[in-house]
N, C-alpha and C. Protein backbone atom coordinates (compact mmCIF):
# COMPACT_ATOMS: atom_id res chain seq x y z
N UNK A 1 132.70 138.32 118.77
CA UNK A 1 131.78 139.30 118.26
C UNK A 1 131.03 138.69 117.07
N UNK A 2 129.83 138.62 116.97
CA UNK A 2 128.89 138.32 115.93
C UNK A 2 129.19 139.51 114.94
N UNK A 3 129.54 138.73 113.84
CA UNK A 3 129.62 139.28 112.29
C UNK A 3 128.20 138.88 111.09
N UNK A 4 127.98 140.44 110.76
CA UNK A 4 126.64 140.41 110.28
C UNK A 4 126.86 140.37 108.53
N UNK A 5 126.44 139.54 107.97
CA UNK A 5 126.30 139.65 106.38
C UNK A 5 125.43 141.16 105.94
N UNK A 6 126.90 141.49 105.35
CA UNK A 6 126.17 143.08 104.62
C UNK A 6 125.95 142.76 103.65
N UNK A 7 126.13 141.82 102.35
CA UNK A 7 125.71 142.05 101.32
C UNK A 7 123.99 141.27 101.09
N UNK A 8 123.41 142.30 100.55
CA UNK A 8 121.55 141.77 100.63
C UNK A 8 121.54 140.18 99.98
N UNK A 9 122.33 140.15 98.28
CA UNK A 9 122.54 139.75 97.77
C UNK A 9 122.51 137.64 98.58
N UNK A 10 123.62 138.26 99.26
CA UNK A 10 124.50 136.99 99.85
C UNK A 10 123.27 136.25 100.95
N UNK A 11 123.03 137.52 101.73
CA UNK A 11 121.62 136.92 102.65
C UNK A 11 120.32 136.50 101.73
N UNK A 12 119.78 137.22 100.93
CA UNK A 12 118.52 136.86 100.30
C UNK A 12 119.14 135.19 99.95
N UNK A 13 119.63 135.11 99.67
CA UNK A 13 120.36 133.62 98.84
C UNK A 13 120.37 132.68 99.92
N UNK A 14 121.05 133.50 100.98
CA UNK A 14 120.90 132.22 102.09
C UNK A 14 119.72 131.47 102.77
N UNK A 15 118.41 132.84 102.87
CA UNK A 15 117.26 132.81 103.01
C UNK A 15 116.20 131.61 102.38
N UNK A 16 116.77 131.73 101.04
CA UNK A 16 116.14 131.12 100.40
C UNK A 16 116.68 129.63 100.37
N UNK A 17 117.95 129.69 100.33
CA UNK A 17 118.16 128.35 100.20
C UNK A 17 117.79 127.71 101.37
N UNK A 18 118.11 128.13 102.57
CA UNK A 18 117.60 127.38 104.37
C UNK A 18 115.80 126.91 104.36
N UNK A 19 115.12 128.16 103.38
CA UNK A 19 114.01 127.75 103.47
C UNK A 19 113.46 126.85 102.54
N UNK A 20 114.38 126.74 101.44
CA UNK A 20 113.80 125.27 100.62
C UNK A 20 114.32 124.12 100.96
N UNK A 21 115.63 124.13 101.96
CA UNK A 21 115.74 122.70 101.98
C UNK A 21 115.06 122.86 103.10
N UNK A 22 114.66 123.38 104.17
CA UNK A 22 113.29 123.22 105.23
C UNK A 22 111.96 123.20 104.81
N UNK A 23 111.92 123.38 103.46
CA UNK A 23 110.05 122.89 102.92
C UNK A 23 110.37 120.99 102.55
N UNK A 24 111.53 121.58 101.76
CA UNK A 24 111.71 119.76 101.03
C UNK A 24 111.58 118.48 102.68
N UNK A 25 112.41 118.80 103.31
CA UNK A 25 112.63 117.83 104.88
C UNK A 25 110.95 117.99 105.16
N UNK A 26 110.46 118.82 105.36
CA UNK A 26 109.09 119.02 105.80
C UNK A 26 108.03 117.86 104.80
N UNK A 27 107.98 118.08 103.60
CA UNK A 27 107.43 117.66 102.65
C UNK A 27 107.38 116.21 102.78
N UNK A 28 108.87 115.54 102.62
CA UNK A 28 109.26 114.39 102.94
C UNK A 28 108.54 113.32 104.49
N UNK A 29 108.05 114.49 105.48
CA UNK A 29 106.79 113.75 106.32
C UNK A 29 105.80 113.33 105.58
N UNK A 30 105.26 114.30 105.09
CA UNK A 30 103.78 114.21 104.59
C UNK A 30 103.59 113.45 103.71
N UNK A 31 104.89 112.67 103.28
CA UNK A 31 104.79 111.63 101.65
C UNK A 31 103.89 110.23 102.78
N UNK A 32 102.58 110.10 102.19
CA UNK A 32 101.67 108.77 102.28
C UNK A 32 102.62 107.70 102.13
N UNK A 33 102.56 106.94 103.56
CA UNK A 33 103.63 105.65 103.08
C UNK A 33 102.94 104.75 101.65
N UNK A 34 103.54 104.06 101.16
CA UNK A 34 103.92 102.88 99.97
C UNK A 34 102.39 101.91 100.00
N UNK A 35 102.35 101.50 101.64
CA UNK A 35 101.57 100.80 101.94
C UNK A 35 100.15 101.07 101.61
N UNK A 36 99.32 102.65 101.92
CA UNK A 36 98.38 102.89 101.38
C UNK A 36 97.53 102.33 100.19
N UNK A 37 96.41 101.88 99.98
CA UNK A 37 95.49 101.14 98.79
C UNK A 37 95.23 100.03 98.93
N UNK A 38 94.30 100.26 97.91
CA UNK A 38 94.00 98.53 98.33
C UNK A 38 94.39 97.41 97.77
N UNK A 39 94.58 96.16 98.48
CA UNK A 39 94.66 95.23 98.36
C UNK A 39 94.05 94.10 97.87
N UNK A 40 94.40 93.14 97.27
CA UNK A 40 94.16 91.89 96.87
C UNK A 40 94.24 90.13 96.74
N UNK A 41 94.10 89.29 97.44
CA UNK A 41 94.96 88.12 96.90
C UNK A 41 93.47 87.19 96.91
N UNK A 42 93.64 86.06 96.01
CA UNK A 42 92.94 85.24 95.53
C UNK A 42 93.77 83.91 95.64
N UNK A 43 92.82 82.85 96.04
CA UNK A 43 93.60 81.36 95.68
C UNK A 43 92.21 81.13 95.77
N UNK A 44 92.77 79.05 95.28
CA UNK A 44 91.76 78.56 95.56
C UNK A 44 92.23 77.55 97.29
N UNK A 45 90.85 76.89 97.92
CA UNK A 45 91.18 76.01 99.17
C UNK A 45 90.58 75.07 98.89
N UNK A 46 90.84 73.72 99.55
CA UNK A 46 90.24 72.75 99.35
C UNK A 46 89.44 72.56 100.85
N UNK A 47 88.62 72.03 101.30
CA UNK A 47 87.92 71.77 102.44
C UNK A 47 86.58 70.25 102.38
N UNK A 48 87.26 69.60 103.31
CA UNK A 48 86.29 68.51 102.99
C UNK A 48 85.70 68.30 101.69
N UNK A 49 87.15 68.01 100.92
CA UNK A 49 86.74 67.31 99.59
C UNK A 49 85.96 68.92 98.67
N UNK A 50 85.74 69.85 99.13
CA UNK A 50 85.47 71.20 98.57
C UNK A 50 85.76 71.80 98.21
N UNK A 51 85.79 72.76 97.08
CA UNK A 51 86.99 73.66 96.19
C UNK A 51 86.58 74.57 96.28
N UNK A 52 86.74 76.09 97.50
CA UNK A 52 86.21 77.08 97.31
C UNK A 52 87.33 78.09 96.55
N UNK A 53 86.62 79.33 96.10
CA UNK A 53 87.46 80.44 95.45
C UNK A 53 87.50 81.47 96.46
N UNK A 54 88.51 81.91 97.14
CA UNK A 54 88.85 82.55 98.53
C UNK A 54 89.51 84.54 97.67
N UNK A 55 88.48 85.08 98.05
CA UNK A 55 89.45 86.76 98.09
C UNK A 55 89.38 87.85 99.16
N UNK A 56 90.08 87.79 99.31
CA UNK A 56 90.72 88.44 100.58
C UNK A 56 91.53 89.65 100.33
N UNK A 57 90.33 90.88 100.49
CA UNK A 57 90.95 92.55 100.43
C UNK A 57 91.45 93.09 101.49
N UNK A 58 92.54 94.05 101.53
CA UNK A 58 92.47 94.33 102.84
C UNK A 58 93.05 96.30 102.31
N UNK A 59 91.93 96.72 102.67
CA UNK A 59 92.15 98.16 102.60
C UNK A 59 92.92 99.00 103.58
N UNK A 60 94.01 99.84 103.16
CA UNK A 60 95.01 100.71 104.18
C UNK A 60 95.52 101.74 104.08
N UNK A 61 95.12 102.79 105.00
CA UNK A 61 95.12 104.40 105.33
C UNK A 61 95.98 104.58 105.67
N UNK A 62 96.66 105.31 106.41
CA UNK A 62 97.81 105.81 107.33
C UNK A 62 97.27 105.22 108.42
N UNK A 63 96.22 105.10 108.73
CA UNK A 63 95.77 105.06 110.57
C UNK A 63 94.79 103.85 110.59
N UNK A 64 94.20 103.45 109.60
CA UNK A 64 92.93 102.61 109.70
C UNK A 64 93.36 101.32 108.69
N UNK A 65 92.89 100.25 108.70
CA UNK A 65 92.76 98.96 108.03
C UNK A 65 91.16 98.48 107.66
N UNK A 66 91.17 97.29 106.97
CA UNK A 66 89.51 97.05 106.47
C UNK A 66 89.98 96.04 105.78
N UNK A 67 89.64 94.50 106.53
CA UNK A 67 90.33 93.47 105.68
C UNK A 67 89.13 92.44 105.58
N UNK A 68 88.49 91.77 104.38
CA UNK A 68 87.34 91.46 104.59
C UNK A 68 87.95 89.84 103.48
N UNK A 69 87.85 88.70 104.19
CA UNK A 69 88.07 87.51 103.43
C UNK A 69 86.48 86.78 103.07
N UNK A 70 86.66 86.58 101.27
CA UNK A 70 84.89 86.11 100.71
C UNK A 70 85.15 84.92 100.45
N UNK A 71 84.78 83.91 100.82
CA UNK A 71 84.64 82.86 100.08
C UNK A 71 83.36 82.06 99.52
N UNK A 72 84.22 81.69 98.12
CA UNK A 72 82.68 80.70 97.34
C UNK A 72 83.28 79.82 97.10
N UNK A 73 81.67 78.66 96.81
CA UNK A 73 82.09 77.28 96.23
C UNK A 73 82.25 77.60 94.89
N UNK A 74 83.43 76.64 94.39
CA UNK A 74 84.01 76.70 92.63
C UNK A 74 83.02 76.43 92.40
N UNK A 75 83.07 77.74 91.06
CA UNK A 75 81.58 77.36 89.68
C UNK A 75 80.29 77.75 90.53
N UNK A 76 80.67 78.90 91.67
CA UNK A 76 78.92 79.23 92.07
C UNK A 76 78.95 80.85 92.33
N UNK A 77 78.77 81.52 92.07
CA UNK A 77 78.39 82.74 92.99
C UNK A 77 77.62 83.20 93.74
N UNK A 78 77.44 82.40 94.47
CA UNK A 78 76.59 82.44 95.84
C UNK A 78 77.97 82.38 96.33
N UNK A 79 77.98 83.59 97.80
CA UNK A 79 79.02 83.82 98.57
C UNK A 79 78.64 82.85 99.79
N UNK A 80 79.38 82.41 100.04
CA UNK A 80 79.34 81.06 101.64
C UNK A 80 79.65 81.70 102.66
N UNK A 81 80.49 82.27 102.79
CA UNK A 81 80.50 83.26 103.92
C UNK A 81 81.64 84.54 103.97
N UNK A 82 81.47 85.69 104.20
CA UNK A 82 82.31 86.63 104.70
C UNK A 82 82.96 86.93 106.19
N UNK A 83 84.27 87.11 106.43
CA UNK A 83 84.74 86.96 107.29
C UNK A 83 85.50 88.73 107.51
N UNK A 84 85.07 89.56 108.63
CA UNK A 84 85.91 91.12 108.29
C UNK A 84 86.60 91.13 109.31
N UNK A 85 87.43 91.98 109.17
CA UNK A 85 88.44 92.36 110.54
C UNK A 85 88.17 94.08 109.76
N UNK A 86 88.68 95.29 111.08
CA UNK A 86 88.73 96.31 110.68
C UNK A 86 89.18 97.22 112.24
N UNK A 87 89.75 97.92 112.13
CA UNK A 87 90.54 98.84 112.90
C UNK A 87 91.57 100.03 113.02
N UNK A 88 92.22 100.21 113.82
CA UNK A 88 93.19 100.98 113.97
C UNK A 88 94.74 100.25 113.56
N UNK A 89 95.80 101.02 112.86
CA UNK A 89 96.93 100.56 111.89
C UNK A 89 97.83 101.46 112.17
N UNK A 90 98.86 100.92 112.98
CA UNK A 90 99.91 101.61 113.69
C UNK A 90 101.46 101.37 112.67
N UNK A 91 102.23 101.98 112.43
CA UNK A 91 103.05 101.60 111.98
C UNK A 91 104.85 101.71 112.67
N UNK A 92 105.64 100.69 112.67
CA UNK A 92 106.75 100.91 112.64
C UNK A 92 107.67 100.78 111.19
N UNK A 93 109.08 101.05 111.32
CA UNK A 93 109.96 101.31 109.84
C UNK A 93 109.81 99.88 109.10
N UNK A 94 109.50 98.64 109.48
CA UNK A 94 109.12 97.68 108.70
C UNK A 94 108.10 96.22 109.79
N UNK A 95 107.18 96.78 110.00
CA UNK A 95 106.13 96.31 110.70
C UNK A 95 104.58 97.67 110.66
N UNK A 96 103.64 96.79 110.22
CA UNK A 96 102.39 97.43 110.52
C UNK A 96 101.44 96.42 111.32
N UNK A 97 101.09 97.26 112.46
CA UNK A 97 100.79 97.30 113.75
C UNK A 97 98.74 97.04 113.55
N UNK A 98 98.36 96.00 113.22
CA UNK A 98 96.74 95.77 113.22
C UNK A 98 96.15 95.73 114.72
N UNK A 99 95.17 96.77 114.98
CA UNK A 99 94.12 96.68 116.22
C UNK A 99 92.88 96.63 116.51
N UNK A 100 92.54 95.50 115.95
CA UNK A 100 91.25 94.83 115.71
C UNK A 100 90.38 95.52 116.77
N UNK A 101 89.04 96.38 115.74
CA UNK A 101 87.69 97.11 116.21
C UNK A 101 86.73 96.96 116.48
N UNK A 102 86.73 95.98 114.83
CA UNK A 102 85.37 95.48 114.69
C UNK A 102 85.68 94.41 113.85
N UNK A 103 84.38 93.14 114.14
CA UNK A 103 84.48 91.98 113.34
C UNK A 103 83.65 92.06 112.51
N UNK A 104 83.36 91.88 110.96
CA UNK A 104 82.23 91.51 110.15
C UNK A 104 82.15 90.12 109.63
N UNK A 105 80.67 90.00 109.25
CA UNK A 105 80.13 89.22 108.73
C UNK A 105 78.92 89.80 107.79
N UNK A 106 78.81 88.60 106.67
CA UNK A 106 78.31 89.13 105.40
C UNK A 106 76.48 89.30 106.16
N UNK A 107 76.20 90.08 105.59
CA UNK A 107 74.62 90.00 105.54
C UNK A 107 73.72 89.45 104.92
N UNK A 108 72.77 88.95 105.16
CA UNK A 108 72.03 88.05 105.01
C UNK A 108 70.62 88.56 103.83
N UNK A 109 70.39 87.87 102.71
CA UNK A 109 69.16 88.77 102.17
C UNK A 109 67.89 87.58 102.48
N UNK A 110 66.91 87.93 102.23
CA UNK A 110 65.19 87.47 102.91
C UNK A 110 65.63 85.77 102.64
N UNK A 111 66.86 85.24 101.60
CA UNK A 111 66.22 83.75 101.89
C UNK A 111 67.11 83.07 102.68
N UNK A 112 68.08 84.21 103.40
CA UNK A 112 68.94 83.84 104.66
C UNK A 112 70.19 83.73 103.49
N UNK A 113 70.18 83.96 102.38
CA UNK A 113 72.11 83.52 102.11
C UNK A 113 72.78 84.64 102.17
N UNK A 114 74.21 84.50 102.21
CA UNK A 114 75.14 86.10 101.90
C UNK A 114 74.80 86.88 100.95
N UNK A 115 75.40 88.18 101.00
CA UNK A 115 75.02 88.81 100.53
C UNK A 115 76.93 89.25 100.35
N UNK A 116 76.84 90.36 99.42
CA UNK A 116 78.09 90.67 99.33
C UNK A 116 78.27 91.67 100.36
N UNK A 117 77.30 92.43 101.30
CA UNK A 117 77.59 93.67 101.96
C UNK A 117 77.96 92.65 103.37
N UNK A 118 79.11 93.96 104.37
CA UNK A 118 79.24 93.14 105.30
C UNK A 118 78.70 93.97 106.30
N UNK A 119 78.31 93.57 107.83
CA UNK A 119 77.55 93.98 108.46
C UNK A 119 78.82 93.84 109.66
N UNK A 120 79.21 95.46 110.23
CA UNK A 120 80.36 95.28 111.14
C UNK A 120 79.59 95.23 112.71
N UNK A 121 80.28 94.90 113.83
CA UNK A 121 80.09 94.66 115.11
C UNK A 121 81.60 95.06 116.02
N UNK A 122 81.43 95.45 116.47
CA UNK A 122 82.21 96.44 117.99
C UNK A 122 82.14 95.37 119.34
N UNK A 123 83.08 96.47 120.10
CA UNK A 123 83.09 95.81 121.76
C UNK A 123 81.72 96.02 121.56
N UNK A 124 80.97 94.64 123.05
CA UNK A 124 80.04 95.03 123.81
C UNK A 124 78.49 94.80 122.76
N UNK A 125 78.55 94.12 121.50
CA UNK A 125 77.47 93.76 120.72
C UNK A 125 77.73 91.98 121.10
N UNK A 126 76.72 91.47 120.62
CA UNK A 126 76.45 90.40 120.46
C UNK A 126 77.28 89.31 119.73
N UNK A 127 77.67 89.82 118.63
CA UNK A 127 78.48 89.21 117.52
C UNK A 127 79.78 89.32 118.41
N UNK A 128 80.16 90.33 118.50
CA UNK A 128 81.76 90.14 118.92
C UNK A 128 82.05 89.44 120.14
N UNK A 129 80.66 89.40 120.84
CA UNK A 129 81.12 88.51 122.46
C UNK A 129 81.20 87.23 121.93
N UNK A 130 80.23 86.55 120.63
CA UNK A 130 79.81 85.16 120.51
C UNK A 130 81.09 84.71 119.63
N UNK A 131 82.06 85.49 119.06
CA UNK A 131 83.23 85.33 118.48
C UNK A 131 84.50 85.87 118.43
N UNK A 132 85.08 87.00 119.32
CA UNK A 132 86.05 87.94 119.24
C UNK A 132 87.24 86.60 120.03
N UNK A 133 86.54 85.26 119.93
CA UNK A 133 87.94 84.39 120.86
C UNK A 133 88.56 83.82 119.98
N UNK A 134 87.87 84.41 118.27
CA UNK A 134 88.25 83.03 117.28
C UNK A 134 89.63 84.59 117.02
N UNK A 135 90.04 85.84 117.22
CA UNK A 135 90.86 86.24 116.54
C UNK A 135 91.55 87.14 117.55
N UNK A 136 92.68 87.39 117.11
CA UNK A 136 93.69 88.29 117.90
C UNK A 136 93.56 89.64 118.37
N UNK A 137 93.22 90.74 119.17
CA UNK A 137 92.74 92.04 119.16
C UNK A 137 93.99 93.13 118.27
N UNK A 138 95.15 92.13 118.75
CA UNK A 138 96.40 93.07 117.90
C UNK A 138 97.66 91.84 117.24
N UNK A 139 98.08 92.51 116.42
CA UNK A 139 98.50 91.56 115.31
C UNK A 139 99.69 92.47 114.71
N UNK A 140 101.11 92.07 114.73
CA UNK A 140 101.52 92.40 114.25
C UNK A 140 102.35 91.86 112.71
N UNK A 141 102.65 92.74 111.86
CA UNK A 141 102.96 92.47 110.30
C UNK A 141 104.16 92.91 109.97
N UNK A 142 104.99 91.85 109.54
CA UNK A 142 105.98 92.20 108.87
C UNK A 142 105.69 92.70 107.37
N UNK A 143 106.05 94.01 106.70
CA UNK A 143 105.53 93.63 105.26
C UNK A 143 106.68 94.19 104.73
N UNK A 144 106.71 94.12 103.29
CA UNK A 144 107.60 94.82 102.22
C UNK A 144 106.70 95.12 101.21
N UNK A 145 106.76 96.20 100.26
CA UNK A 145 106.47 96.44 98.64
C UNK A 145 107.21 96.20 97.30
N UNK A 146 106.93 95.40 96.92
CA UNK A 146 107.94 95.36 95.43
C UNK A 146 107.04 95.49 94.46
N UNK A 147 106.95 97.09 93.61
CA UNK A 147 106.39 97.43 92.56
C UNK A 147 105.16 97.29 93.42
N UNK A 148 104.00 96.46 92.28
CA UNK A 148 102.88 96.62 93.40
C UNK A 148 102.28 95.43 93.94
N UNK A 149 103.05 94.65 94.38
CA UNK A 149 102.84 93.62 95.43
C UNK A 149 103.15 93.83 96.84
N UNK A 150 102.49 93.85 97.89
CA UNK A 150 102.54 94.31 99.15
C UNK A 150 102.56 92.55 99.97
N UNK A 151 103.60 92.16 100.56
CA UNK A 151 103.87 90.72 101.02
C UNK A 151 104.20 91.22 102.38
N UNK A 152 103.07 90.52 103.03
CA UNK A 152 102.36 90.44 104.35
C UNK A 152 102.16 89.59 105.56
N UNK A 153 103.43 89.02 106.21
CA UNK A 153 103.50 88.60 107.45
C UNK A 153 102.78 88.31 108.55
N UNK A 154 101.91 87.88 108.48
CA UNK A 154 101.38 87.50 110.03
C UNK A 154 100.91 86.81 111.19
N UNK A 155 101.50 86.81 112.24
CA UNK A 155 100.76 85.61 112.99
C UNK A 155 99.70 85.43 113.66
N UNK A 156 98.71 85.24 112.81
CA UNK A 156 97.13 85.59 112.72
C UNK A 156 96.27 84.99 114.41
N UNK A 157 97.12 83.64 114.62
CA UNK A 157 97.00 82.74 115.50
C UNK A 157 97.16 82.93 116.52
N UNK A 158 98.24 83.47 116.71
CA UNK A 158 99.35 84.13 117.96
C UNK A 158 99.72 82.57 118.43
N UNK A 159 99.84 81.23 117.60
CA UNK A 159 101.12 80.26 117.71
C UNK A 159 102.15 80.56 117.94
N UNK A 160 102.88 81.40 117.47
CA UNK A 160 104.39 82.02 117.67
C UNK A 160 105.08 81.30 115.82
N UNK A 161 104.25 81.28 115.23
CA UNK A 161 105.00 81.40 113.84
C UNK A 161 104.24 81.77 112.88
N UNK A 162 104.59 82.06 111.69
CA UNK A 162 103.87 82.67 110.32
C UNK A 162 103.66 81.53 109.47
N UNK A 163 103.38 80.08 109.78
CA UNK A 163 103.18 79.27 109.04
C UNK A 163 102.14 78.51 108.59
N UNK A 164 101.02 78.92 109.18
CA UNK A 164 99.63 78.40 108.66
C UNK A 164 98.95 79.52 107.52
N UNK A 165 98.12 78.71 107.26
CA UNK A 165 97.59 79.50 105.82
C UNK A 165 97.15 80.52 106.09
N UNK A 166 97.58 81.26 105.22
CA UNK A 166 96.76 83.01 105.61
C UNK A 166 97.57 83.81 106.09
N UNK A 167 98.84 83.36 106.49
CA UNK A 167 99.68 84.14 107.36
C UNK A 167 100.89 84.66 106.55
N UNK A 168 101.23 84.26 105.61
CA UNK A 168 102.14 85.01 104.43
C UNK A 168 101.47 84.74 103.51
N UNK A 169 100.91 86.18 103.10
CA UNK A 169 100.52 86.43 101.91
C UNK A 169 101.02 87.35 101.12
N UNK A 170 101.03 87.09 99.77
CA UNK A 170 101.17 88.39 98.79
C UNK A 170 99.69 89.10 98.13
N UNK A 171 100.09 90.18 97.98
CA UNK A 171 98.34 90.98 97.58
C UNK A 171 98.95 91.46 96.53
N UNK A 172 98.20 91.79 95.40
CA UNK A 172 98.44 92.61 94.76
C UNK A 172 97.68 94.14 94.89
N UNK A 173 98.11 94.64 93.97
CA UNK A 173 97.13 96.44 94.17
C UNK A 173 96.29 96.36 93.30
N UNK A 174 95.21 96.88 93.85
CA UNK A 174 94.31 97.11 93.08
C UNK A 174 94.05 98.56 91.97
């Protein structure tokens, strides 16, 4: 036989307590993972005897990415070229899941050099047929956060290792 709580007292109490630890569990979805913001890392590269200054942002939503690498020659600010990736950002409990959309490249002002804005391209344009072979459509990332460094796994190549440049990085937050 089902036994009913007579005292109001005892139920209001229970009421309340079932329904705050069911807001708190609830709440605890909606917390924005760690990963969210943006990103940063800077070095310098050397290239045929060349010393460029390399920064490489990579912006991250819950669902979307925006990773755009600038590089200049040391001691110039004239940008040499921009390189974007941007897409859809899937996540597992310690892997985020990149699904390359669109490729950019910097834009060009009247005397043909970069510009800092980047100019994106999709399936089925021009740009992405004449280059979508130089990069991976999906990419997956090992990462971690410590404080606010976000260290970033990836095998950009699809070689089968994380050991060429670019492929473990640390960012900081911006």
């Amino acid at each position: 036989m089902v036994k009913f709580i007579k005292d109001p007292l005892l139920l209001l109490l229970l009421i309340v307590t079932s329904a705050a630890l069911l807001f708190t569990s609830c709440e605890s979805w909606k917390k924005d993972p760690r990963f969210i913001g943006d990103w940063q890392f800077i070095e310098k590269i050397t290239a045929d005897n060349l010393v460029y200054n390399t920064t490489r942002t990579i912006k991250l939503t819950k669902n979307t990415y925006e990773e755009t690498y600038v590089i200049q020659r040391e001691n110039s600010a004239a940008i040499s070229a921009i390189i974007g990736t941007r897409g859809d950002l899937g996540l597992t409990h310690t892997n985020l899941i990149f699904t390359l959309e669109e490729i950019g490249t910097c834009a060009l002002d009247e005397l043909e050099a970069c510009t800092e804005d980047v100019l994106w391209y999709g399936a089925g344009t021009q740009y992405w047929t004449n280059n979508i072979s130089f990069f991976e459509r999906t990419v997956v990332g090992e990462y971690e956060i410590i404080e606010n460094t976000l260290w970033l796994i990836r095998d950009l190549n699809n070689d089968g290792d994380s050991e060429d440049a670019g492929e473990d990085v640390r960012f900081e937050m911006l």
